[in-house]
Protein backbone atom coordinates (compact mmCIF):
# COMPACT_ATOMS: atom_id res chain seq x y z
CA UNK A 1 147.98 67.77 149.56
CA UNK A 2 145.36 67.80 151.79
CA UNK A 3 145.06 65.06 154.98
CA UNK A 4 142.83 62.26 154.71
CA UNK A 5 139.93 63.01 157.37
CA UNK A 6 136.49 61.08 157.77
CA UNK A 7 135.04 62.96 160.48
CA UNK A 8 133.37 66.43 161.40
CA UNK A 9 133.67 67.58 164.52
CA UNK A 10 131.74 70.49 165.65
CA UNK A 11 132.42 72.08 169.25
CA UNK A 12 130.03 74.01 170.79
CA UNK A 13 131.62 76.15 173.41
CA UNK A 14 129.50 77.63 176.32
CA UNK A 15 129.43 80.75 178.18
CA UNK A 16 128.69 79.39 181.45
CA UNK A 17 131.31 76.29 181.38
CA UNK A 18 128.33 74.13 181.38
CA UNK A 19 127.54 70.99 179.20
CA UNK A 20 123.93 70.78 179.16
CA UNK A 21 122.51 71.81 175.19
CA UNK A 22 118.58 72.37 175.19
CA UNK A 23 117.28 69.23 172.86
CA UNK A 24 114.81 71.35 170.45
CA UNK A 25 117.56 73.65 169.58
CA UNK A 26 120.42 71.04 169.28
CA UNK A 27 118.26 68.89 166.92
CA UNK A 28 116.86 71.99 165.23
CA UNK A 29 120.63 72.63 164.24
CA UNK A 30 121.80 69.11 163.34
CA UNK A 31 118.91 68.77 161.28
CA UNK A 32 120.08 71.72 159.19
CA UNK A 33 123.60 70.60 159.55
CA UNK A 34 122.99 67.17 158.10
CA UNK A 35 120.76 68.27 155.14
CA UNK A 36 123.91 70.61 154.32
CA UNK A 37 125.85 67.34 153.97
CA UNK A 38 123.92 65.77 151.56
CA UNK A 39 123.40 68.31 149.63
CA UNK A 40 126.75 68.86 149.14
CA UNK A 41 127.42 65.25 148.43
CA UNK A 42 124.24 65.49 145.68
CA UNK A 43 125.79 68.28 144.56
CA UNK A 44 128.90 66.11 143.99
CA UNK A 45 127.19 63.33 143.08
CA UNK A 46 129.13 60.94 145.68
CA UNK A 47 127.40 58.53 147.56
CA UNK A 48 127.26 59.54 151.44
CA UNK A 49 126.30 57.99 154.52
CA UNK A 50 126.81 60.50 157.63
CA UNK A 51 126.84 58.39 160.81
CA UNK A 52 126.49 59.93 164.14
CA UNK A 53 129.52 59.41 166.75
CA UNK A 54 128.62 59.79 170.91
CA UNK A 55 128.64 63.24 171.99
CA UNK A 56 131.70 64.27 173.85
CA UNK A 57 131.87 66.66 177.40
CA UNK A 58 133.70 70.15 176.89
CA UNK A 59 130.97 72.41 176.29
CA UNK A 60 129.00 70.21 173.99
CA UNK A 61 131.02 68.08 170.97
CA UNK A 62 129.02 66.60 168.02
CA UNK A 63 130.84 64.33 166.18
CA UNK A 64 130.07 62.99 162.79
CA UNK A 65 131.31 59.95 160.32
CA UNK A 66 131.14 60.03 156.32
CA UNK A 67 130.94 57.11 154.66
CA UNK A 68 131.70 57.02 151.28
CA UNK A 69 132.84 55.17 147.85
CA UNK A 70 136.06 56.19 148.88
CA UNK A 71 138.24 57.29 151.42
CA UNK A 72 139.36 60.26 148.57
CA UNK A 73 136.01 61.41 148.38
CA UNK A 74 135.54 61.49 152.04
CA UNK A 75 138.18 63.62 152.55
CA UNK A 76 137.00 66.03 150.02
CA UNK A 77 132.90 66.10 151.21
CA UNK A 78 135.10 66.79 154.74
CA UNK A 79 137.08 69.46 153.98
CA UNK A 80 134.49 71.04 151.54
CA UNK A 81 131.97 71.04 154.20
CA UNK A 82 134.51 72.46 156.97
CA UNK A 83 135.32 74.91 154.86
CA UNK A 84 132.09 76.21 153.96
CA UNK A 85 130.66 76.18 158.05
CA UNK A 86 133.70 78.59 158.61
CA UNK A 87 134.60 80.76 155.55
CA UNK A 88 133.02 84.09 155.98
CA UNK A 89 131.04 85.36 153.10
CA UNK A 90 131.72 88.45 151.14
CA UNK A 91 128.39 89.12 150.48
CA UNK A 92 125.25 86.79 151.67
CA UNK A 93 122.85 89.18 152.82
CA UNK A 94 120.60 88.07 150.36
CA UNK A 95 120.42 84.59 148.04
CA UNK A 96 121.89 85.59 144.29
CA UNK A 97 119.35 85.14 141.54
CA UNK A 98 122.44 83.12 139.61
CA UNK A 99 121.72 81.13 143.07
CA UNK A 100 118.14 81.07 142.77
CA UNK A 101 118.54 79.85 139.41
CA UNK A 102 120.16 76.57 140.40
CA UNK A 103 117.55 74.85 142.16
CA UNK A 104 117.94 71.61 141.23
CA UNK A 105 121.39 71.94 140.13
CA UNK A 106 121.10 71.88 136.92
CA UNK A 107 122.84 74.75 136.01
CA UNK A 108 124.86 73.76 132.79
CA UNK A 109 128.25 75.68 133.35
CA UNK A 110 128.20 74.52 137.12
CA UNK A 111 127.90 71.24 135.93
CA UNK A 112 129.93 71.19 133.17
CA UNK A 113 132.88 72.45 135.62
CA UNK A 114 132.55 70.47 138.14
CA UNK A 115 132.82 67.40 135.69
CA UNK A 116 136.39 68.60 134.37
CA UNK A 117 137.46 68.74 137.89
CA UNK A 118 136.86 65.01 138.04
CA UNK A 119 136.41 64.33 141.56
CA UNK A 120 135.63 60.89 141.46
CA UNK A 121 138.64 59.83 140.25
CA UNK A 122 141.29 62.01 142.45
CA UNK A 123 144.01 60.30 144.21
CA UNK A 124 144.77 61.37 147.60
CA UNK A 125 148.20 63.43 145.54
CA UNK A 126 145.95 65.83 144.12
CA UNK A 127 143.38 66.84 146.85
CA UNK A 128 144.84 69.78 148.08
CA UNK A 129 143.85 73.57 149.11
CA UNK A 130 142.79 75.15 145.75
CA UNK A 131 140.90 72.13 144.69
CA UNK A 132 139.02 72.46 147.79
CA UNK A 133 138.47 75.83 147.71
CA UNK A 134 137.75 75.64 144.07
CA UNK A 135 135.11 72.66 144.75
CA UNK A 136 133.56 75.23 147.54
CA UNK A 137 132.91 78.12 145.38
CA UNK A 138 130.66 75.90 143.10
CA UNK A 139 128.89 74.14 146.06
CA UNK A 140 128.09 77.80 146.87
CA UNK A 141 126.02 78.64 143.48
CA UNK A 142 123.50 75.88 144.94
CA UNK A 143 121.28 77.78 146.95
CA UNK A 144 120.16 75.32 149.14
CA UNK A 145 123.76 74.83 150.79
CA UNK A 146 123.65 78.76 151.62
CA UNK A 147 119.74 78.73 152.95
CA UNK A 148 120.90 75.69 155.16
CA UNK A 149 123.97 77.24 156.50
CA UNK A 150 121.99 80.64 156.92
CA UNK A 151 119.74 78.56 159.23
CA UNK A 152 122.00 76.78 161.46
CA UNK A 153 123.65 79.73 162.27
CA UNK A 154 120.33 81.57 162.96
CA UNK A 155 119.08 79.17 165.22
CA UNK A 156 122.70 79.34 166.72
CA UNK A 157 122.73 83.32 167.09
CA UNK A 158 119.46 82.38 168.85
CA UNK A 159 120.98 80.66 171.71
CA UNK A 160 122.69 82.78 174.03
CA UNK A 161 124.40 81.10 175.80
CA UNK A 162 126.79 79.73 172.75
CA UNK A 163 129.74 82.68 172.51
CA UNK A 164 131.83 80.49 169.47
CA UNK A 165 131.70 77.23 167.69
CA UNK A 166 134.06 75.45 166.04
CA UNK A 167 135.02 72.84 163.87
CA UNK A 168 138.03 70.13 163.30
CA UNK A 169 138.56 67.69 160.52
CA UNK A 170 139.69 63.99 162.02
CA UNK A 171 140.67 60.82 160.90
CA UNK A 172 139.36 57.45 163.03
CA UNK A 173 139.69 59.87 166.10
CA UNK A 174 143.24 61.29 165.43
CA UNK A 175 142.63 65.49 164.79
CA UNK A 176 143.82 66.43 161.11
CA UNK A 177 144.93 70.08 160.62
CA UNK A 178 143.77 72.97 162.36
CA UNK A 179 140.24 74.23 164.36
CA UNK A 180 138.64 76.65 162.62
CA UNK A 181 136.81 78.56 165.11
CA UNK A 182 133.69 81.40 164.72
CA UNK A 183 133.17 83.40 167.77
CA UNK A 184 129.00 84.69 168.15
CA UNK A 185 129.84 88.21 166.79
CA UNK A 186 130.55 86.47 163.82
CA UNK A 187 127.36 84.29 163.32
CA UNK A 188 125.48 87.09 161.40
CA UNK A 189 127.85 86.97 158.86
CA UNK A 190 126.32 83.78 157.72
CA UNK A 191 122.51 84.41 158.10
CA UNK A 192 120.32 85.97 154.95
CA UNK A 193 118.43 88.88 156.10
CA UNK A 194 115.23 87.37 153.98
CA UNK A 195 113.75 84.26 153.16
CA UNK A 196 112.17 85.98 150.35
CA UNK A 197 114.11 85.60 146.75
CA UNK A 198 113.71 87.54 143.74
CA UNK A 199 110.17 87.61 141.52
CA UNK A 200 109.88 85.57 138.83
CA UNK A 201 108.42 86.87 135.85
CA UNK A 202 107.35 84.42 132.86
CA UNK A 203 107.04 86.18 129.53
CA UNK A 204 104.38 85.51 127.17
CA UNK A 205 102.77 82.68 130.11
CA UNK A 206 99.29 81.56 128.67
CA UNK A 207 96.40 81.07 131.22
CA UNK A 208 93.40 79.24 130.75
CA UNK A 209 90.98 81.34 132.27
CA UNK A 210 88.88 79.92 134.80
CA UNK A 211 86.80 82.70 136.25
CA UNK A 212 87.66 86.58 136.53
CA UNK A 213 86.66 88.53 138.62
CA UNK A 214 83.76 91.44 137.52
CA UNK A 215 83.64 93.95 140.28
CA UNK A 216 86.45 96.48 141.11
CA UNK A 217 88.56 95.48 144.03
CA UNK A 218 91.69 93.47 144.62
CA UNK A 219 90.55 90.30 143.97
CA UNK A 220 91.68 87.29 142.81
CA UNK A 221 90.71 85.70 139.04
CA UNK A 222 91.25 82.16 138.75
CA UNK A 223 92.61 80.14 135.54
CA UNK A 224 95.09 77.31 134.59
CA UNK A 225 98.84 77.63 133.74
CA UNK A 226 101.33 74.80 133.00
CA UNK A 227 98.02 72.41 134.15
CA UNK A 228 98.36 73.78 137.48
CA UNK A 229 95.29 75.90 138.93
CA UNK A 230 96.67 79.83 139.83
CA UNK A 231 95.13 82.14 142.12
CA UNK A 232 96.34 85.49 140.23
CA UNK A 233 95.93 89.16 140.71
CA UNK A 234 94.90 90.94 137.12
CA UNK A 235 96.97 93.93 137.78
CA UNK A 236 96.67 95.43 134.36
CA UNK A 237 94.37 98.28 134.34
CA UNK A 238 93.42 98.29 130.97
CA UNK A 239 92.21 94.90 130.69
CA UNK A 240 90.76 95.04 134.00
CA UNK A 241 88.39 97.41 132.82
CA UNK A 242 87.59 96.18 129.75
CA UNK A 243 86.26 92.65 131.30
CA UNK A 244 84.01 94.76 133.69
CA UNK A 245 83.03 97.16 130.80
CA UNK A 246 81.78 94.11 129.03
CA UNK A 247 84.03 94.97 126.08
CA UNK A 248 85.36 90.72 126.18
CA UNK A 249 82.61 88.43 125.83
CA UNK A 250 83.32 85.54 128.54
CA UNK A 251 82.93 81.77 128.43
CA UNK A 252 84.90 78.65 129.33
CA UNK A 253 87.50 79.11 126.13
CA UNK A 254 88.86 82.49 127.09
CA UNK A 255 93.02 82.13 126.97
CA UNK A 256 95.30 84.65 128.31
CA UNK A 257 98.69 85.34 126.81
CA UNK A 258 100.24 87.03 129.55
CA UNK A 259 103.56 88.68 131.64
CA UNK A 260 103.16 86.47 134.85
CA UNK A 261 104.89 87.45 138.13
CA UNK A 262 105.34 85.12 141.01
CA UNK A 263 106.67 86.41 144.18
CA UNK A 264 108.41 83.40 145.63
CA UNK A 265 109.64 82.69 149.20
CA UNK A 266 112.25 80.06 151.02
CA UNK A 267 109.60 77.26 153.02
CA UNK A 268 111.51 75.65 156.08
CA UNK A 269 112.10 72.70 154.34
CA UNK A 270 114.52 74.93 151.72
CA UNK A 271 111.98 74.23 148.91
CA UNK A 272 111.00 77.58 146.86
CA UNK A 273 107.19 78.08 147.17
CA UNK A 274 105.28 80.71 144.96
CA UNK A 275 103.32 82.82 147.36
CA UNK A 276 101.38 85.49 144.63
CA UNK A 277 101.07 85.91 141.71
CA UNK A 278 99.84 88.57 139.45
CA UNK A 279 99.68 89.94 135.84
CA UNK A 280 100.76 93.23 135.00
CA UNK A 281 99.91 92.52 131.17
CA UNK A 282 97.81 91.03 128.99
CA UNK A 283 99.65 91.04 126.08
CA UNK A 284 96.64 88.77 123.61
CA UNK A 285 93.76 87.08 124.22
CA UNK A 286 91.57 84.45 122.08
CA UNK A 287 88.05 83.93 122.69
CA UNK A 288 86.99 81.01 121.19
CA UNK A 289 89.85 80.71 119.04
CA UNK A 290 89.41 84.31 118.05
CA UNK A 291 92.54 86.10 118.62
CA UNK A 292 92.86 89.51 120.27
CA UNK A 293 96.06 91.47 120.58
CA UNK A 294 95.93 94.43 123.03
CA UNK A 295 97.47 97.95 122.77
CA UNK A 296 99.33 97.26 125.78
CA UNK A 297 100.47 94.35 124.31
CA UNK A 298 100.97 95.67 120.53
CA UNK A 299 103.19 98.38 122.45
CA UNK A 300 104.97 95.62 124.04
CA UNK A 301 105.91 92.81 121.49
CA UNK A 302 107.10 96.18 119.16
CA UNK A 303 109.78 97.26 121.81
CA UNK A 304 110.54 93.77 122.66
């Protein structure tokens, strides 16, 4: 069984014995801290409120109160998240695509597993160690928790004068269970070395084409997909030159049937952003209805 706890306490310990913690770069870390908490409580699906406690003297001491439907829940958004801060990855170099692939948690296994667990109805009996770490290892498919925890300690690593921080588990002010402590040689453990994630490439993606692009160059053609407006590189060589050959006769009812690729990137707000795209194959085409298939694309769809 694991204690009951309703606080966080994280201990900031400084090489010069001092107190003092520049303002930018202490809010720049709670901010990531606190966005970890609720999206581990989302990710739970437990109602949360994380109230700040005064700052204690001993290096620097931020203190933290969850609030939740109940005190069983508390202790296991606590524990989870004390757990996570201090457990050193095996391998987090880079986000996972399986991670990548949960965005919005709605990964079907994930959820499906974390409903047998049945959190929300635990008693305080049957919180203990492997639950926790069991709960942790699917909080870690979400890649949000991981891209917030990679930039707390970055900004962390950041600050020199930091050598270790640490973190306790307390209930109304009375410490529950041991420190766990992560000394600075430790921090890059935590960080990803990118904020860039893998491509993604949409098969068969149709674009409404707004205007192409005639002359021979890396530039950018223009249409609709999934009623957004795209900015897209036409990559394919074949169909490149067949536009600027004058071998497709254009006009506003020209659709694409396509392989799309977006390269996609981490924003600091932890929201994925799609920063190019580009189409390395045109697999049809229909021109007023007329449809065209390709030999690129004939060559395709037969090995597919």
């Amino acid at each position: 069984m694991v204690s009951k706890s309703n606080q966080l306490e994280l201990h900031y310990f400084f090489s010069d014995n001092s107190h003092g913690f520049d303002a930018l770069v202490r809010n720049e870390c709670e901010k990531e801290l606190l966005n970890l908490y609720h999206d581990v409580a989302k990710s739970l699906d437990f109602k949360l409120l994380v109230q700040s406690e005064p700052p204690k003297d001993g290096g620097f001491i931020e203190l933290w109160k969850f609030i939740g439907d109940n005190p069983n829940q508390v202790t296991l958004i606590v524990s989870a998240i004390a757990l996570i801060l201090s457990r050193i990855p095996v391998e987090n170099k880079k986000l996972t695509q399986l991670q990548i692939e949960n965005l919005k948690l709605d990964n079907q296994l994930k959820k499906e597993e974390l409903r047998e667990l049945k959190l929300k109805s635990k008693n305080e009996n049957e919180i203990d160690e492997d639950l926790i770490k069991k709960v942790v290892e699917l909080l870690m498919i979400n890649y949000k928790i991981v891209w917030r925890r990679s930039n707390f300690y970055r900004k962390v690593s950041q600050y020199k004068r930091i050598y270790k921080i640490s973190n306790q588990r307390l209930l109304d002010g009375k410490v529950i269970g041991n420190e766990r402590e992560i000394p600075q040689n430790e921090f890059y453990n935590f960080v990803l070395s990118s904020d860039e994630i893998p491509k993604n490439e949409i098969e068969e993606a149709i674009i409404d084409l707004i205007s192409p692009v005639l002359k021979s160059g890396n530039f950018y053609w223009k249409g609709f997909h999934n009623n957004e407006i795209i900015n897209f590189q036409m990559t394919d060589p074949n169909f490149k030159l067949m536009v600027q050959h004058g071998q497709i006769p254009l006009n506003n009812k020209v659709i694409l049937n396509t392989i799309l690729v977006q390269d996609r990137k981490i924003d600091e707000n932890g929201e994925i952003k799609v920063t190019k795209c580009s189409v390395p194959l045109v697999i049809k085409y229909s021109v007023n209805g007329t449809e065209h298939i390709t030999s690129d694309g004939e060559a395709y769809l037969r090995k597919k």
